[in-house]
Protein backbone atom coordinates (compact mmCIF):
# COMPACT_ATOMS: atom_id res chain seq x y z
CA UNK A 1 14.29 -71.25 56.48
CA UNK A 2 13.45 -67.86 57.68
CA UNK A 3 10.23 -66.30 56.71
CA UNK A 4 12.21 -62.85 56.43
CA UNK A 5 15.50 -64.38 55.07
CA UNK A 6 14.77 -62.49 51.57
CA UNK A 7 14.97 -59.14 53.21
CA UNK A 8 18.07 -59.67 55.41
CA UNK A 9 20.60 -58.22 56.13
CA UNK A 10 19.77 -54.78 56.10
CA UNK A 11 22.32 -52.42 54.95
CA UNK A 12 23.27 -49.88 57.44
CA UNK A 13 21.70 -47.02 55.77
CA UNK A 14 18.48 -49.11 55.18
CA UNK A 15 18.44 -50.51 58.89
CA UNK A 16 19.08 -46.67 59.94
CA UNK A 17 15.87 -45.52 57.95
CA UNK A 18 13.01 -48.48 59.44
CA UNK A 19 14.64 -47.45 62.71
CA UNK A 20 13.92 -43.77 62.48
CA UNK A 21 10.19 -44.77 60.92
CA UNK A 22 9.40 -46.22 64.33
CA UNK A 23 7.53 -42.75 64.30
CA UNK A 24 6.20 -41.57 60.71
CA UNK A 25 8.29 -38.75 59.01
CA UNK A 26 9.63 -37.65 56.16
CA UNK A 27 12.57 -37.92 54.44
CA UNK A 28 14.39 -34.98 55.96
CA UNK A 29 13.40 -35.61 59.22
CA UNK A 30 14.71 -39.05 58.71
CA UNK A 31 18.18 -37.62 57.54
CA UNK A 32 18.41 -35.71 60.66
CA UNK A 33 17.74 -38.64 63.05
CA UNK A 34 19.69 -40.74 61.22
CA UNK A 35 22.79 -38.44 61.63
CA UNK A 36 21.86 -37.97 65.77
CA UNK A 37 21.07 -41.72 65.73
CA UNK A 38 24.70 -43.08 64.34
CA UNK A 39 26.42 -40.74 66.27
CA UNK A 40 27.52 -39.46 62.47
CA UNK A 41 28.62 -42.19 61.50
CA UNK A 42 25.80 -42.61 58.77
CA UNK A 43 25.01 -39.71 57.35
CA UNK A 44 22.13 -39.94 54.24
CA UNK A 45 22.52 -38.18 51.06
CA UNK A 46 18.70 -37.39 49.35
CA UNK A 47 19.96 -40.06 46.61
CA UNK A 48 20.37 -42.83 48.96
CA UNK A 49 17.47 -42.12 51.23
CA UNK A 50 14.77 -41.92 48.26
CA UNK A 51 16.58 -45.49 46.73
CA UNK A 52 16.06 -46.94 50.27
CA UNK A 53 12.48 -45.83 50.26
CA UNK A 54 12.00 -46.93 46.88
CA UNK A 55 13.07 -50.71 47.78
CA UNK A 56 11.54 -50.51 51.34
CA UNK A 57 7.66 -49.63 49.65
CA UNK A 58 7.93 -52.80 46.77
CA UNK A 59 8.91 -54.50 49.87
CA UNK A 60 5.93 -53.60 51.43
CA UNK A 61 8.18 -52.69 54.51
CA UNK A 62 6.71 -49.18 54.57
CA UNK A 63 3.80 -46.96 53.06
CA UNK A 64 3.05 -43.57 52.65
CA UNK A 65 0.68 -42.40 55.03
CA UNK A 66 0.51 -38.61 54.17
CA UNK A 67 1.94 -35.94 52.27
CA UNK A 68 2.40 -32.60 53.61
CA UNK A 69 3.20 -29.84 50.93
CA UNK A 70 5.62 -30.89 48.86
CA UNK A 71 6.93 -33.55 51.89
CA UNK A 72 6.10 -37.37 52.08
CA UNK A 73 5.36 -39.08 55.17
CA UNK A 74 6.28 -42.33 55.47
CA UNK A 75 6.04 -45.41 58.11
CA UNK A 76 6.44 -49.27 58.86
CA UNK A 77 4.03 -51.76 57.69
CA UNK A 78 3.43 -54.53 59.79
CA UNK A 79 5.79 -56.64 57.91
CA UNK A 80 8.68 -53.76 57.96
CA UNK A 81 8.39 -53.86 61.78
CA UNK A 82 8.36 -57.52 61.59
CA UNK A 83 12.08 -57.34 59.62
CA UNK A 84 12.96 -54.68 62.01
CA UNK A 85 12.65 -56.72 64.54
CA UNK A 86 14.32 -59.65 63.34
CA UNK A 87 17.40 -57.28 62.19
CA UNK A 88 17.49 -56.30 65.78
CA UNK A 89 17.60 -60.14 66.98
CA UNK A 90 20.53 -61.08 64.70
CA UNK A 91 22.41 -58.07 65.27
CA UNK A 92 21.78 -58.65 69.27
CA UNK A 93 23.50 -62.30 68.70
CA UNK A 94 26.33 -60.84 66.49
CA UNK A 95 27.29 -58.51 69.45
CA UNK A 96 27.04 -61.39 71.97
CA UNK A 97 29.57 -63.27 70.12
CA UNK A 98 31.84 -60.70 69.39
CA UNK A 99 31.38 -59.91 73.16
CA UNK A 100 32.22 -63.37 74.13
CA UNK A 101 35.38 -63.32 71.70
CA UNK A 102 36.55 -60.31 73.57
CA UNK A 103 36.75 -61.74 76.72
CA UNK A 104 37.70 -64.81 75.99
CA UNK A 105 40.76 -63.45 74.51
């Protein structure tokens, strides 16, 4: 069995938010690149972003690593960019077969 088979699949929103915190930022800096990132498609309400980082930190897929005024800063842990990562990999071989569908068709 997987080692990260109890995080996955990430929801779109979720898999949006450990892609932005590549970089550490804060949470409306992560609604903006989001948006840009999805081409609109996702856009984050405040809600949904703090419930994402609420799940993603008792994960222990990301931490706090500042706090700037009244603004959080948050990145991956280890671990997050572990999941990240194998996101990426299943996603890549979900495209590849839908690829292959295509043209076989």
């Amino acid at each position: 069995m997987n080692q990260f088979a109890k995080y996955l699949p990430l929801s779109e929103a979720t898999f949006y938010v450990m892609l932005a915190l590549t970089q550490p930022m804060h949470g409306y800096a992560i609604m903006q690149k989001v948006e840009a990132m999805s081409g609109g498609s996702v856009t984050l309400g405040p809600g949904t972003l703090y419930g994402v980082f609420g799940t993603l930190e008792k994960q222990a897929l990301i931490v706090k690593v500042a706090e700037e005024e009244r603004r959080k800063v948050y990145a991956l842990t280890e671990l997050g960019k572990e999941v990240l990562a194998e996101q990426v990999r299943r996603l890549e071989i979900m495209l590849g077969n839908a690829r292959a569908l295509q043209h076989a068709a």
